[in-house]
C-alpha atoms as a PDB file:
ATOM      1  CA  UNK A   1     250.791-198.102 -73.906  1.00  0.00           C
ATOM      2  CA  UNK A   2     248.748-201.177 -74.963  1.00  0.00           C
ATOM      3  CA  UNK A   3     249.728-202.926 -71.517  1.00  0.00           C
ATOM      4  CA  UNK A   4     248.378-199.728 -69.631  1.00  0.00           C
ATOM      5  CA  UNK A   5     245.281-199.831 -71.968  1.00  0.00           C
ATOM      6  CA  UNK A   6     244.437-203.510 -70.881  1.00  0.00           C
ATOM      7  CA  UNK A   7     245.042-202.990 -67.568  1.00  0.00           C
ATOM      8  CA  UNK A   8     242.544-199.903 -67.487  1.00  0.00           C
ATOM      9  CA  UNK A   9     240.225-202.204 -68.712  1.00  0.00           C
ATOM     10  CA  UNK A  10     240.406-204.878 -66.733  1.00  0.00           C
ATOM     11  CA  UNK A  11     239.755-202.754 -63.982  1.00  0.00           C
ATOM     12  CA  UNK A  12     236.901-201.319 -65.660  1.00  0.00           C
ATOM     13  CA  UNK A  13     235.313-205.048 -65.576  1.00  0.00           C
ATOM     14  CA  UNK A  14     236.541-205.554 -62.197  1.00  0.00           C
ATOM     15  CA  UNK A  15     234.444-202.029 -60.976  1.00  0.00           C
ATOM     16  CA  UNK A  16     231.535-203.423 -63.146  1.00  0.00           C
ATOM     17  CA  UNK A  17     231.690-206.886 -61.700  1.00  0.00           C
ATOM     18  CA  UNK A  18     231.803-205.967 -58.343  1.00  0.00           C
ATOM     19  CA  UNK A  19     229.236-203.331 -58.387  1.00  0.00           C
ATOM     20  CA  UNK A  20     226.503-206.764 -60.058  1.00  0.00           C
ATOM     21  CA  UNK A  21     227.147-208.409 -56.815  1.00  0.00           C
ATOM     22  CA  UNK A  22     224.145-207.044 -54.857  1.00  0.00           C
ATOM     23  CA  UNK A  23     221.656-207.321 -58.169  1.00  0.00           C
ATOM     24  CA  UNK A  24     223.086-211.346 -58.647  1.00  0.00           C
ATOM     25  CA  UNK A  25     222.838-212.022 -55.160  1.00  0.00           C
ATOM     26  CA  UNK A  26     219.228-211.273 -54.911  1.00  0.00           C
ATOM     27  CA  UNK A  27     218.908-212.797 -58.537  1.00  0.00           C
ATOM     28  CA  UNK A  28     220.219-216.040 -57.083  1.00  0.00           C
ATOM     29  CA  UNK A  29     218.386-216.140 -54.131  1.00  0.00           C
ATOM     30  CA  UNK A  30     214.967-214.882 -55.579  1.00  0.00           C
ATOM     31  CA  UNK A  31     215.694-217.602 -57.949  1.00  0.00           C
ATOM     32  CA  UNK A  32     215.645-220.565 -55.358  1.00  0.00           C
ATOM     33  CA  UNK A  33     212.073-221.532 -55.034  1.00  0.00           C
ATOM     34  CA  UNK A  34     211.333-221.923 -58.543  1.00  0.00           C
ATOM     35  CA  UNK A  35     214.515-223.060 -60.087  1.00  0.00           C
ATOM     36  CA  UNK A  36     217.043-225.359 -59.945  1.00  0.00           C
ATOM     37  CA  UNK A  37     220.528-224.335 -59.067  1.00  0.00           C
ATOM     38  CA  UNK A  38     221.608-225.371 -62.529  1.00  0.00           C
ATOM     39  CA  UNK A  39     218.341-223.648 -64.129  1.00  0.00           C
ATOM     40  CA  UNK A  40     219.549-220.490 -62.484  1.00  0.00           C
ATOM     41  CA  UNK A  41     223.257-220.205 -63.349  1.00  0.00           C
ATOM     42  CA  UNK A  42     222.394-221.290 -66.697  1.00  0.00           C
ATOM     43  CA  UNK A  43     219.797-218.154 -67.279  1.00  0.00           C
ATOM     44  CA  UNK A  44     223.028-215.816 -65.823  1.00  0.00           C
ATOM     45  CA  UNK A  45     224.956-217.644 -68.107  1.00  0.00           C
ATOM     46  CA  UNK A  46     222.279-217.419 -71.250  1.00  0.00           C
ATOM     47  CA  UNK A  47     220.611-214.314 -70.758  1.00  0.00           C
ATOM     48  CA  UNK A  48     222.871-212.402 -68.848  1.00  0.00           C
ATOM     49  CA  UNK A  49     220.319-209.402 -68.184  1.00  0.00           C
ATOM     50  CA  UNK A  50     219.561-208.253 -64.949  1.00  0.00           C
ATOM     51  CA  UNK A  51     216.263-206.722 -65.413  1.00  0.00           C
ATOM     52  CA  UNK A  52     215.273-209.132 -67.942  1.00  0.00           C
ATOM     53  CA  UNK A  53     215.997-212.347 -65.670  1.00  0.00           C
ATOM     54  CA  UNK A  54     213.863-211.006 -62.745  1.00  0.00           C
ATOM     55  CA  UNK A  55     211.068-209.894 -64.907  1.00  0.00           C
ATOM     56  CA  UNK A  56     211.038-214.047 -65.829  1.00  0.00           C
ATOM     57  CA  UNK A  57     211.122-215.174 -62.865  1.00  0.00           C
ATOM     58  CA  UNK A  58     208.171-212.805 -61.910  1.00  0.00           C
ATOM     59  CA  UNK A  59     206.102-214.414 -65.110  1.00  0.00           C
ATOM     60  CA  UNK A  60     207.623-217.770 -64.532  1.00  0.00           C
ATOM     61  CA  UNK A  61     204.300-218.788 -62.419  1.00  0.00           C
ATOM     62  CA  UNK A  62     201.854-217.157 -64.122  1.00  0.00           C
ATOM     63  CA  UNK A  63     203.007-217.306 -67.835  1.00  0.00           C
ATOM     64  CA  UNK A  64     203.669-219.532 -71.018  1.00  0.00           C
ATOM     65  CA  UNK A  65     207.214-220.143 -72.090  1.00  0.00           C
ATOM     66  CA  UNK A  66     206.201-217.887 -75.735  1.00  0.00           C
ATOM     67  CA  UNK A  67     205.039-214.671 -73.635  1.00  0.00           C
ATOM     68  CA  UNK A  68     208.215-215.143 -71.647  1.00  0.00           C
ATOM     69  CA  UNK A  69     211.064-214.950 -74.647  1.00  0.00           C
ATOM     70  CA  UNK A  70     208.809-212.077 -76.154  1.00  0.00           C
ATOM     71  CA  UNK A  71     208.717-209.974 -73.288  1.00  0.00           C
ATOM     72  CA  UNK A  72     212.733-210.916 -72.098  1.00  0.00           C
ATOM     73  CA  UNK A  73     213.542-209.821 -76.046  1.00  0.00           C
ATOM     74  CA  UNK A  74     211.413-206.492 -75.747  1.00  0.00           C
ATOM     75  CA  UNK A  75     213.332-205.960 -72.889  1.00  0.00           C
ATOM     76  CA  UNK A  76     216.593-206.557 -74.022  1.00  0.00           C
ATOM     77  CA  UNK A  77     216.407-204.851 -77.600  1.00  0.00           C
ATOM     78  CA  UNK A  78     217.665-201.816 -76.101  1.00  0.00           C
ATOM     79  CA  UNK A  79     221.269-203.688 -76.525  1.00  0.00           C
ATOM     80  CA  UNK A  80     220.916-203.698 -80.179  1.00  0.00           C
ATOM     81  CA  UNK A  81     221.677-200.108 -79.932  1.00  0.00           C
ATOM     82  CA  UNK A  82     224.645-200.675 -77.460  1.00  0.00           C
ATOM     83  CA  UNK A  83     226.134-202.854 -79.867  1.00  0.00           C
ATOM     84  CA  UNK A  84     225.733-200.684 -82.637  1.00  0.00           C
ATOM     85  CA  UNK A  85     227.921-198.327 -80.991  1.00  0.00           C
ATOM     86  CA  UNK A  86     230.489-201.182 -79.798  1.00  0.00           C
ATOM     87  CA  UNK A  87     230.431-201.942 -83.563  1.00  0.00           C
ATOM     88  CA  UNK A  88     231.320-198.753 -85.037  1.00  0.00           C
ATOM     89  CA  UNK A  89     234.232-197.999 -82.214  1.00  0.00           C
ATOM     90  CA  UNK A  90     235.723-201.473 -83.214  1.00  0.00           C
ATOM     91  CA  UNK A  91     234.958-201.464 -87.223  1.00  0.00           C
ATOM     92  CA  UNK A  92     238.401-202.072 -87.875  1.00  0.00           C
ATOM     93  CA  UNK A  93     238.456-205.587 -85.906  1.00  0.00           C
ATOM     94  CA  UNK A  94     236.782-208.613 -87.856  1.00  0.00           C
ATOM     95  CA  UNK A  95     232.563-209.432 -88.035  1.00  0.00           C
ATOM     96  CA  UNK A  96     233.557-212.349 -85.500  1.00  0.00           C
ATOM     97  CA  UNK A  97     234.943-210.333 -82.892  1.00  0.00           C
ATOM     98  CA  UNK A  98     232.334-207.922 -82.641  1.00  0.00           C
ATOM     99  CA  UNK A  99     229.955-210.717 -82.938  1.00  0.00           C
ATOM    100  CA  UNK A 100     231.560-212.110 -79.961  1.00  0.00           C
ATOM    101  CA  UNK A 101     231.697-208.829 -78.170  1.00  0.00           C
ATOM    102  CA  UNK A 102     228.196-208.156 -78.806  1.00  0.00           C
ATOM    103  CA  UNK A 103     226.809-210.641 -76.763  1.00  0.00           C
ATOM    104  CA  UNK A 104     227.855-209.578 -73.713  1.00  0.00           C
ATOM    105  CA  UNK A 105     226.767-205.536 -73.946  1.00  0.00           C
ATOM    106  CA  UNK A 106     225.549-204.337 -70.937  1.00  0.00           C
ATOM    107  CA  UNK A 107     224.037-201.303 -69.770  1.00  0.00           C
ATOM    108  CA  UNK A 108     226.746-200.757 -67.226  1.00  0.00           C
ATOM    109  CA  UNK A 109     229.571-202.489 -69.520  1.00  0.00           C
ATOM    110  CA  UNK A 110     228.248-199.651 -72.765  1.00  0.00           C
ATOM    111  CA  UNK A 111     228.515-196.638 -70.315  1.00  0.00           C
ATOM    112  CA  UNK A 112     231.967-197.380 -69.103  1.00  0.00           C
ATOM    113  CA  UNK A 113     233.060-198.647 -72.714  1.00  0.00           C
ATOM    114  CA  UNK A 114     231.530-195.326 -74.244  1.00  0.00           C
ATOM    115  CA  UNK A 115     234.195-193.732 -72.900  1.00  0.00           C
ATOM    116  CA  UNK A 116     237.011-195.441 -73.833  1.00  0.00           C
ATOM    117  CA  UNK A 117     239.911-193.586 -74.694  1.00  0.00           C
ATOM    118  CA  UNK A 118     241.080-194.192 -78.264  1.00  0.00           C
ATOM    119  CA  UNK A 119     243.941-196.729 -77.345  1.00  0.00           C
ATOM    120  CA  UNK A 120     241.414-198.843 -75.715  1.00  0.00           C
ATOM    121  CA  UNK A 121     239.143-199.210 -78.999  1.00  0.00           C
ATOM    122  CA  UNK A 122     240.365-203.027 -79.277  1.00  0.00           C
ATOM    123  CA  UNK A 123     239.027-206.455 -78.952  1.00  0.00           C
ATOM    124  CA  UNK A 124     241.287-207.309 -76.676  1.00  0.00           C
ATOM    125  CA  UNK A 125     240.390-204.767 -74.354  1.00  0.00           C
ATOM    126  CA  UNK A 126     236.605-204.686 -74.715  1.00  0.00           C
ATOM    127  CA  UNK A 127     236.744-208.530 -74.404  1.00  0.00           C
ATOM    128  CA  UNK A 128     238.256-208.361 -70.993  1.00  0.00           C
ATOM    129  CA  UNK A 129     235.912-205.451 -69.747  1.00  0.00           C
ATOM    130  CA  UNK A 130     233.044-207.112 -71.053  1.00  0.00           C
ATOM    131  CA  UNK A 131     234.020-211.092 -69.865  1.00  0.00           C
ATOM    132  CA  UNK A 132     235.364-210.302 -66.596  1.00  0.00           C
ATOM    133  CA  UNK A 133     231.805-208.394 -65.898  1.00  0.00           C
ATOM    134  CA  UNK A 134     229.907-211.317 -67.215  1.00  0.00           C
ATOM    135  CA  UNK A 135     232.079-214.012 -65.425  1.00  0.00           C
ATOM    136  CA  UNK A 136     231.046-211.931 -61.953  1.00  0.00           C
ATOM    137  CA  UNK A 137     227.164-211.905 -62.849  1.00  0.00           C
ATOM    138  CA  UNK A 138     227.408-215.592 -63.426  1.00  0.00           C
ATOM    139  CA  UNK A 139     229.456-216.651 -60.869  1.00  0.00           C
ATOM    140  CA  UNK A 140     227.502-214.148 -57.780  1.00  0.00           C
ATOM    141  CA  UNK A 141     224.165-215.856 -59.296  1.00  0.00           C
ATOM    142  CA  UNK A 142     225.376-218.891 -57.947  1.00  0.00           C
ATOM    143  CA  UNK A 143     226.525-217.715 -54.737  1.00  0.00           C
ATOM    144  CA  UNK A 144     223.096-216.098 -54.482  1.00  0.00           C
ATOM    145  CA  UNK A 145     221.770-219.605 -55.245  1.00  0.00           C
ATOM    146  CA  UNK A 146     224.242-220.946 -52.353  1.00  0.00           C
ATOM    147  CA  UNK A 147     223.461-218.904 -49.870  1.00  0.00           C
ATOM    148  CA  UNK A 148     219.628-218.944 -49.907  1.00  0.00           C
ATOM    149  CA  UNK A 149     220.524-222.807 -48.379  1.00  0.00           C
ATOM    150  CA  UNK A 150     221.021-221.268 -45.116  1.00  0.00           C
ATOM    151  CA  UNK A 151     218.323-218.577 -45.252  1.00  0.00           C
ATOM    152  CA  UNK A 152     214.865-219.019 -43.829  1.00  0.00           C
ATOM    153  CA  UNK A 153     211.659-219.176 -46.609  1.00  0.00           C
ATOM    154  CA  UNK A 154     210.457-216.072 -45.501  1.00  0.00           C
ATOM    155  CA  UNK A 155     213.938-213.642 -46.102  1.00  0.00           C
ATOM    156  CA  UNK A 156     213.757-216.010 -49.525  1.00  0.00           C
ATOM    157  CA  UNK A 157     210.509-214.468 -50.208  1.00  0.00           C
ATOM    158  CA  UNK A 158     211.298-211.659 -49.339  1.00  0.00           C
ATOM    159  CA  UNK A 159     214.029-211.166 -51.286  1.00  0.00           C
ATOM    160  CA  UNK A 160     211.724-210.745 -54.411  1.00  0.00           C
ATOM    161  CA  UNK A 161     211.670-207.186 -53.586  1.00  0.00           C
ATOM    162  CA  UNK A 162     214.933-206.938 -54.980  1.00  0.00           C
ATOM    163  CA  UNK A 163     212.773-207.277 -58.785  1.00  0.00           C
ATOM    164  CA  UNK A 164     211.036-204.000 -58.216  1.00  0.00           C
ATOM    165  CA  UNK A 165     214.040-202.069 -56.308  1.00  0.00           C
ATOM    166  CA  UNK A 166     216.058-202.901 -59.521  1.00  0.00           C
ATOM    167  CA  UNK A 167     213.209-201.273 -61.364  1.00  0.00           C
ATOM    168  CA  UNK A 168     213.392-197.978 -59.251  1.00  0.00           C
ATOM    169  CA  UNK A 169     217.125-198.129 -59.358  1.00  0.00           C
ATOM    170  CA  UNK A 170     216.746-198.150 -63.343  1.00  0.00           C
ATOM    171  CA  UNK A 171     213.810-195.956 -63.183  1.00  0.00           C
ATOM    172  CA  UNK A 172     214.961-192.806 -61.515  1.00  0.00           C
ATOM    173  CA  UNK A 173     218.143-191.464 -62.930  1.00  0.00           C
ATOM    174  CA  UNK A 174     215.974-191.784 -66.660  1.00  0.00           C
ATOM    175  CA  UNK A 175     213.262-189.704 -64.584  1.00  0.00           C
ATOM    176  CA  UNK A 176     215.911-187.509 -63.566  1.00  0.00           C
ATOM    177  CA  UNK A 177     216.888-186.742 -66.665  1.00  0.00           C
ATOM    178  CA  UNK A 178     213.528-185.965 -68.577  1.00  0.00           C
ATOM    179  CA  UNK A 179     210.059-186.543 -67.013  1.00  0.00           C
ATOM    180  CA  UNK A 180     208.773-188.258 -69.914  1.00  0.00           C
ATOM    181  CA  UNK A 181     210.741-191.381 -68.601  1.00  0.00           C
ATOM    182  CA  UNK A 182     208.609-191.425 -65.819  1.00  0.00           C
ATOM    183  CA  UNK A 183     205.093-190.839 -67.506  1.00  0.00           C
ATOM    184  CA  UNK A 184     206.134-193.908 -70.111  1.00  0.00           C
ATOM    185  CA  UNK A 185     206.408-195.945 -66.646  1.00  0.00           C
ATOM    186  CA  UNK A 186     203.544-195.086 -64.702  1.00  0.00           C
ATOM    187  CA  UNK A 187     201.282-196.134 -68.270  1.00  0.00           C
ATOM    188  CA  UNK A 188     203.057-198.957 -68.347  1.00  0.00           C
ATOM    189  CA  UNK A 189     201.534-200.408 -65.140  1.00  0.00           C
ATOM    190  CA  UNK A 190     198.480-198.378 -65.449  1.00  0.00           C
ATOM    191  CA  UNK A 191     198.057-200.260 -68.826  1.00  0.00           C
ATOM    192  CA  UNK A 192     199.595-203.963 -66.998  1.00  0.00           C
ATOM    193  CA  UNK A 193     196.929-203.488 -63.898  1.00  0.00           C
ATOM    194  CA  UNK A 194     193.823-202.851 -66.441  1.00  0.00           C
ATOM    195  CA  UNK A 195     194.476-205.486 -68.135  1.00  0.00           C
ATOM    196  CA  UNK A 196     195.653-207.789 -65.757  1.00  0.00           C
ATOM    197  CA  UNK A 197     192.346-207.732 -64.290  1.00  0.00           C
ATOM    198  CA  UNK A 198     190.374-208.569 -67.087  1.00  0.00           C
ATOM    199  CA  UNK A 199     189.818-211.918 -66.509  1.00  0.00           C
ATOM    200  CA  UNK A 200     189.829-213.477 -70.680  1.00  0.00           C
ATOM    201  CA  UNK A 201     193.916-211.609 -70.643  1.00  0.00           C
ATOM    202  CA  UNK A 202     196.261-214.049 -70.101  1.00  0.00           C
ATOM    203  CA  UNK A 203     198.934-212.827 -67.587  1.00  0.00           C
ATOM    204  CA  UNK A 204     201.832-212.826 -70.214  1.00  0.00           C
ATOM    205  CA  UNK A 205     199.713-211.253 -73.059  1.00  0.00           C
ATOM    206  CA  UNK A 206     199.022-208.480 -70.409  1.00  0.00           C
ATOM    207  CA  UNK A 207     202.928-207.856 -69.504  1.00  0.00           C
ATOM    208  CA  UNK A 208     203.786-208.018 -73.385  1.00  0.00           C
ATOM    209  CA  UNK A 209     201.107-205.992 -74.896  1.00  0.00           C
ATOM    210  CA  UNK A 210     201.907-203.085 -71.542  1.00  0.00           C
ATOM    211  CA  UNK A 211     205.394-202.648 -72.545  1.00  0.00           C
ATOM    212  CA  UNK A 212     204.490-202.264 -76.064  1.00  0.00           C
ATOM    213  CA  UNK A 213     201.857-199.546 -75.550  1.00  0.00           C
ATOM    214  CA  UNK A 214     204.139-197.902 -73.469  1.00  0.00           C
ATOM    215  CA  UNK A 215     206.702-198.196 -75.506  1.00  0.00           C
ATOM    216  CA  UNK A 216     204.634-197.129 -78.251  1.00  0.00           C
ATOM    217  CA  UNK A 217     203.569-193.836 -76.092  1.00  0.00           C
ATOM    218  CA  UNK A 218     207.540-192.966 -75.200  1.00  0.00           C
ATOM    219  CA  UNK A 219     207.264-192.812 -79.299  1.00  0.00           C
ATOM    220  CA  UNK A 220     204.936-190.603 -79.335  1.00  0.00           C
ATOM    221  CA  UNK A 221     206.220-188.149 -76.723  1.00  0.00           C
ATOM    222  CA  UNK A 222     209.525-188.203 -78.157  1.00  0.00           C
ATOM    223  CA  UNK A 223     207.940-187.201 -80.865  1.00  0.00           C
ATOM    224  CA  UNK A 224     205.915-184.090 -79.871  1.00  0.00           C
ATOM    225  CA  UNK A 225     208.980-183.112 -78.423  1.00  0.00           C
ATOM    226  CA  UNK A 226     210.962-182.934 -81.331  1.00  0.00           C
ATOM    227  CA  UNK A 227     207.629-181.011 -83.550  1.00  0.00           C
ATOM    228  CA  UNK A 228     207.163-178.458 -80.315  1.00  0.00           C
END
């Protein structure tokens, strides 16, 4: 049973895995012009968040190193919750381990992992979902990287579409699910574009203090919600 268990799971990172190749790809090659290949397998291999890594790259040119982390953390916290979860399904494995097996929570890696069936609540097994995933995001950065050597500047460029098609992606099944998602978004770069334009805003203060007021709003809705 605990064979079949592992190899359930190591199929789960192999699904996982396989389905970051398209998102790493056009990480690594959006990547190209403005960093090294080292700098760019080494922010797969640091950060490892999708949305997060192009959303640096976008404010690598126009942005200080401080507004960067802020904004990359705000993005990320959301896997403080994830790993809350992982934490209570494997309370029965040491602080290490689930130290270990936080790092590495995903939003693709938590939905799979959420349902887990009971013999699969291990380390073992939510080491080699989680690992094998990250191992692919790494490793398709670089070919991303790679391959951008034989692709002309202007597909390179253009390949920075990928940032806000990974936005959409993430965007619409939320929308789908309650509208409110969608309202939080569109304030969000309502807020970004006013201040953007106000020329004594840096660019990084604008992206940081837009995802906080819309944050702040999603509060607030979720809120009324729960009084109406």
């Amino acid at each position: 049973m605990r064979q079949t268990a592992l190899k359930r799971s190591i199929m789960d990172g192999l699904t996982i895995g396989m389905g970051y190749l398209p998102v790493a790809v056009a990480f690594g090659i959006t990547a190209k012009p403005l960093l090294s290949f080292f700098e760019t397998v080494l922010m797969s291999f640091m950060v490892y968040g999708g949305a997060s890594q192009f959303l640096a790259l976008q404010m690598l040119t126009s942005s200080g190193a401080a507004a960067i982390v802020i904004a990359v953390f705000i993005l990320n916290s959301r896997h403080f919750v994830m790993a809350f979860k992982v934490n209570y399904d494997l309370k029965h494995e040491s602080l290490p381990k689930r130290l270990i097996l936080s790092s590495y929570v995903t939003d693709e890696s938590f939905a799979v992992t959420a349902n887990n069936d009971e013999d699969q609540h291990t380390f073992m097994n939510y080491f080699a979902t989680f690992f094998i995933a990250y191992a692919f995001w790494v490793a398709f950065s670089a070919v991303g990287y790679l391959s951008g050597e034989w692709m002309s500047e202007g597909l390179i460029l253009a390949s920075g579409i990928a940032l806000y098609a990974l936005f959409i992606a993430l965007l619409i099944p939320a929308v789908r699910v309650h509208y409110k998602y969608g309202i939080v978004a569109v304030l969000g770069m309502v807020m970004h574009y006013v201040m953007s334009i106000i020329p004594s805003v840096p660019a990084g203060v604008a992206i940081v203090a837009a995802i906080l007021l819309a944050a702040l709003m999603g509060v607030i809705l979720e809120r009324l919600e729960v009084f109406n």
